[in-house]
C-alpha atoms as a PDB file:
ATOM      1  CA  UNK A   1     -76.349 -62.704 -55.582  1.00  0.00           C
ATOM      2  CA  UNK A   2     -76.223 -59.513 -56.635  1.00  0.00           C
ATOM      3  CA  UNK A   3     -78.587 -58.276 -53.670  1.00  0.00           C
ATOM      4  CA  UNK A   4     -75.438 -59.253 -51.729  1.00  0.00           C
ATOM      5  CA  UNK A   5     -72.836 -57.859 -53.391  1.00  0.00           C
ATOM      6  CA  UNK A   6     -74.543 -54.675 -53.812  1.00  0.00           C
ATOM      7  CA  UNK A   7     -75.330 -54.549 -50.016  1.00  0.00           C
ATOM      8  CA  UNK A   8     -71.228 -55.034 -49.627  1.00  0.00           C
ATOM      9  CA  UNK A   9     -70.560 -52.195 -51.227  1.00  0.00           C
ATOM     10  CA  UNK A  10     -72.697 -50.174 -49.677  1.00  0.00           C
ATOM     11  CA  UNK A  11     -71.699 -50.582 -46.608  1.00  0.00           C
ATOM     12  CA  UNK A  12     -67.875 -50.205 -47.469  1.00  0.00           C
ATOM     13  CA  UNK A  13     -68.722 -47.328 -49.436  1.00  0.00           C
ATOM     14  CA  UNK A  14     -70.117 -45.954 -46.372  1.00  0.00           C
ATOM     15  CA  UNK A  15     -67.376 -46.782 -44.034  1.00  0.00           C
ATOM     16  CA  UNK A  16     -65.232 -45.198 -46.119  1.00  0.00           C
ATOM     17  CA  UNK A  17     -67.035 -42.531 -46.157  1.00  0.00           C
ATOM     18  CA  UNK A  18     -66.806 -42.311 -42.718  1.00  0.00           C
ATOM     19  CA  UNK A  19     -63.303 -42.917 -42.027  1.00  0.00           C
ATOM     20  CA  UNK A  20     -62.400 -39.765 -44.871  1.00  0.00           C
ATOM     21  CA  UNK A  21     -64.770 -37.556 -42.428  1.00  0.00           C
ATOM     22  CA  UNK A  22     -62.962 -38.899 -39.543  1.00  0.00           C
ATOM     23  CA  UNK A  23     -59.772 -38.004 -41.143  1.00  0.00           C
ATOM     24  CA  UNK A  24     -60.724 -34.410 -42.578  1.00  0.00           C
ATOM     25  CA  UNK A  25     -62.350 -33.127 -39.528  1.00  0.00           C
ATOM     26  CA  UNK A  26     -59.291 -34.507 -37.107  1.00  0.00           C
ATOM     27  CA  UNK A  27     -57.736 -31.196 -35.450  1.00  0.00           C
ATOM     28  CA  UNK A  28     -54.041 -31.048 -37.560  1.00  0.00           C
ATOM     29  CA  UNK A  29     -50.452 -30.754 -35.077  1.00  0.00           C
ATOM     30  CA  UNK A  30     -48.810 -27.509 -35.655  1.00  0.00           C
ATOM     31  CA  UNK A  31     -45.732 -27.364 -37.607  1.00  0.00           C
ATOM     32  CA  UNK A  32     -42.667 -27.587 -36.175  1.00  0.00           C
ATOM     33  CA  UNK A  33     -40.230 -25.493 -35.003  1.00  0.00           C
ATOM     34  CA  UNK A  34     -36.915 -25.045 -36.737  1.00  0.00           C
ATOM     35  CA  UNK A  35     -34.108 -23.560 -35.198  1.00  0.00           C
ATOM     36  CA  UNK A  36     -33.595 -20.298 -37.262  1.00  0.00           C
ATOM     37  CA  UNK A  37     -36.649 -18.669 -36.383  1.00  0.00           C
ATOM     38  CA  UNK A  38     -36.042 -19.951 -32.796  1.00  0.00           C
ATOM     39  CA  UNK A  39     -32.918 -18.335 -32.787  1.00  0.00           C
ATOM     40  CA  UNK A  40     -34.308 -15.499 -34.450  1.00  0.00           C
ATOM     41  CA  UNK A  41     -37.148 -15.306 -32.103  1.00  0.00           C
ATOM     42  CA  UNK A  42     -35.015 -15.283 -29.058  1.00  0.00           C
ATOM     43  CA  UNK A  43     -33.045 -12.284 -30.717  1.00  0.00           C
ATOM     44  CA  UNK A  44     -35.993 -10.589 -31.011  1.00  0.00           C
ATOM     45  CA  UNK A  45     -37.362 -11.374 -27.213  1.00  0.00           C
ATOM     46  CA  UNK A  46     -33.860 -10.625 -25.762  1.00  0.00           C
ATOM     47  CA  UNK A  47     -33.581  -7.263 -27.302  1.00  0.00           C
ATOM     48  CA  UNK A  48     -37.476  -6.334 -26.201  1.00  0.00           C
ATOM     49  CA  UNK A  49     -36.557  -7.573 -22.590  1.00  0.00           C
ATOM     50  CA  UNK A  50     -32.724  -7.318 -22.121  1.00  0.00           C
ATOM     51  CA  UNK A  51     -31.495  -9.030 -18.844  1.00  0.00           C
ATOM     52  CA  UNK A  52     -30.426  -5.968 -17.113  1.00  0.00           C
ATOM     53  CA  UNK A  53     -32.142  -2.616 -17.792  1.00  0.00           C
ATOM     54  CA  UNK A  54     -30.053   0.956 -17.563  1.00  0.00           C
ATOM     55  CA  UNK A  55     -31.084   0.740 -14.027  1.00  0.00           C
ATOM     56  CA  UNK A  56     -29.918  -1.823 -12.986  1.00  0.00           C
ATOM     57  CA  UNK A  57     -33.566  -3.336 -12.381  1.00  0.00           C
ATOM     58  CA  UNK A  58     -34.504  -6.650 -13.905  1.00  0.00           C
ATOM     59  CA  UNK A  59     -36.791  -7.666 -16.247  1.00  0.00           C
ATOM     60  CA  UNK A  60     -39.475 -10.101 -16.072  1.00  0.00           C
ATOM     61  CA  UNK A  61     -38.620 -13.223 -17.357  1.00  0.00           C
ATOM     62  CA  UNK A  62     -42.264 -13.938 -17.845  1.00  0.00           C
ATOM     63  CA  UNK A  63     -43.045 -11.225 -20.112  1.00  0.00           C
ATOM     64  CA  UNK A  64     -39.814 -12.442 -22.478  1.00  0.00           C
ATOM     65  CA  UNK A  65     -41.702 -15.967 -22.401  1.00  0.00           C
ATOM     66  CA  UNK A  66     -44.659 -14.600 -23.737  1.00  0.00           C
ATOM     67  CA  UNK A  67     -43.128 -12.397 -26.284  1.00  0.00           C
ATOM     68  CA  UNK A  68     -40.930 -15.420 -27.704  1.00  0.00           C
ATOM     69  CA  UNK A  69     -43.846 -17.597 -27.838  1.00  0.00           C
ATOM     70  CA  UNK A  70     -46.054 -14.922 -29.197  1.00  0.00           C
ATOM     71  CA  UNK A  71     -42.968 -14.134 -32.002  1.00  0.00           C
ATOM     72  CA  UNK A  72     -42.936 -18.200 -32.640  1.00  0.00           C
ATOM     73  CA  UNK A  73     -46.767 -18.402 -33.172  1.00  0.00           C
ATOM     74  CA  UNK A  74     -46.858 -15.612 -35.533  1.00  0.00           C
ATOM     75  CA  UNK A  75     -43.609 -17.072 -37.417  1.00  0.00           C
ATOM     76  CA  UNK A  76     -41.336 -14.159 -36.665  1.00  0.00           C
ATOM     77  CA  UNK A  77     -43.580 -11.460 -37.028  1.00  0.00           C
ATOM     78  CA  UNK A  78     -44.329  -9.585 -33.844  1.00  0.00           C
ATOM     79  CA  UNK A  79     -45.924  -6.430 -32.975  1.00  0.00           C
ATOM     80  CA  UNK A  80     -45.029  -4.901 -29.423  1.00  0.00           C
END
C-alpha cells in the first residue's frame, strides 16, 4: 500500500517537475506597446527623417521604419 502511494507521488512529483521546466524555459511575448512612447517614437523618427528635405528630395520611408522600430525596441532611447 504504501509501495503504491509512494510510486504516485513520484511520478506526479516528476510531472510537475516537468511542466515548471516547460513553463520556465518557454520563450516570454514582449511587452506591449503603449501609445506614449509610440507617439513619442514617431516624434523622434519624423524629426530624423522629415517628409520633405531643404531640397526638395524625399526621404526614405524605409529608413524612418527602421529608426521607429529601432526607437520602440530600445524603449525610447535611440542613438543615430
Amino acid at each position: 500500500m504504501m509501495e503504491k502511494f509512494m510510486s504516485r507521488l513520484y511520478k506526479t512529483t516528476g510531472l510537475l517537475g516537468l511542466m515548471i521546466a516547460v513553463s520556465l524555459c518557454a520563450p516570454r511575448q514582449a511587452e506591449a506597446i503603449n501609445a506614449e512612447l509610440a507617439k513619442k517614437c514617431r516624434e523622434k523618427s519624423m524629426a530624423a527623417y522629415p517628409l520633405m528635405t531643404t531640397g526638395g528630395k524625399q526621404t526614405n520611408a524605409k529608413e524612418r521604419e527602421v529608426y521607429f522600430r529601432n526607437c520602440l525596441n530600445n524603449n525610447g532611447n535611440v542613438d543615430r
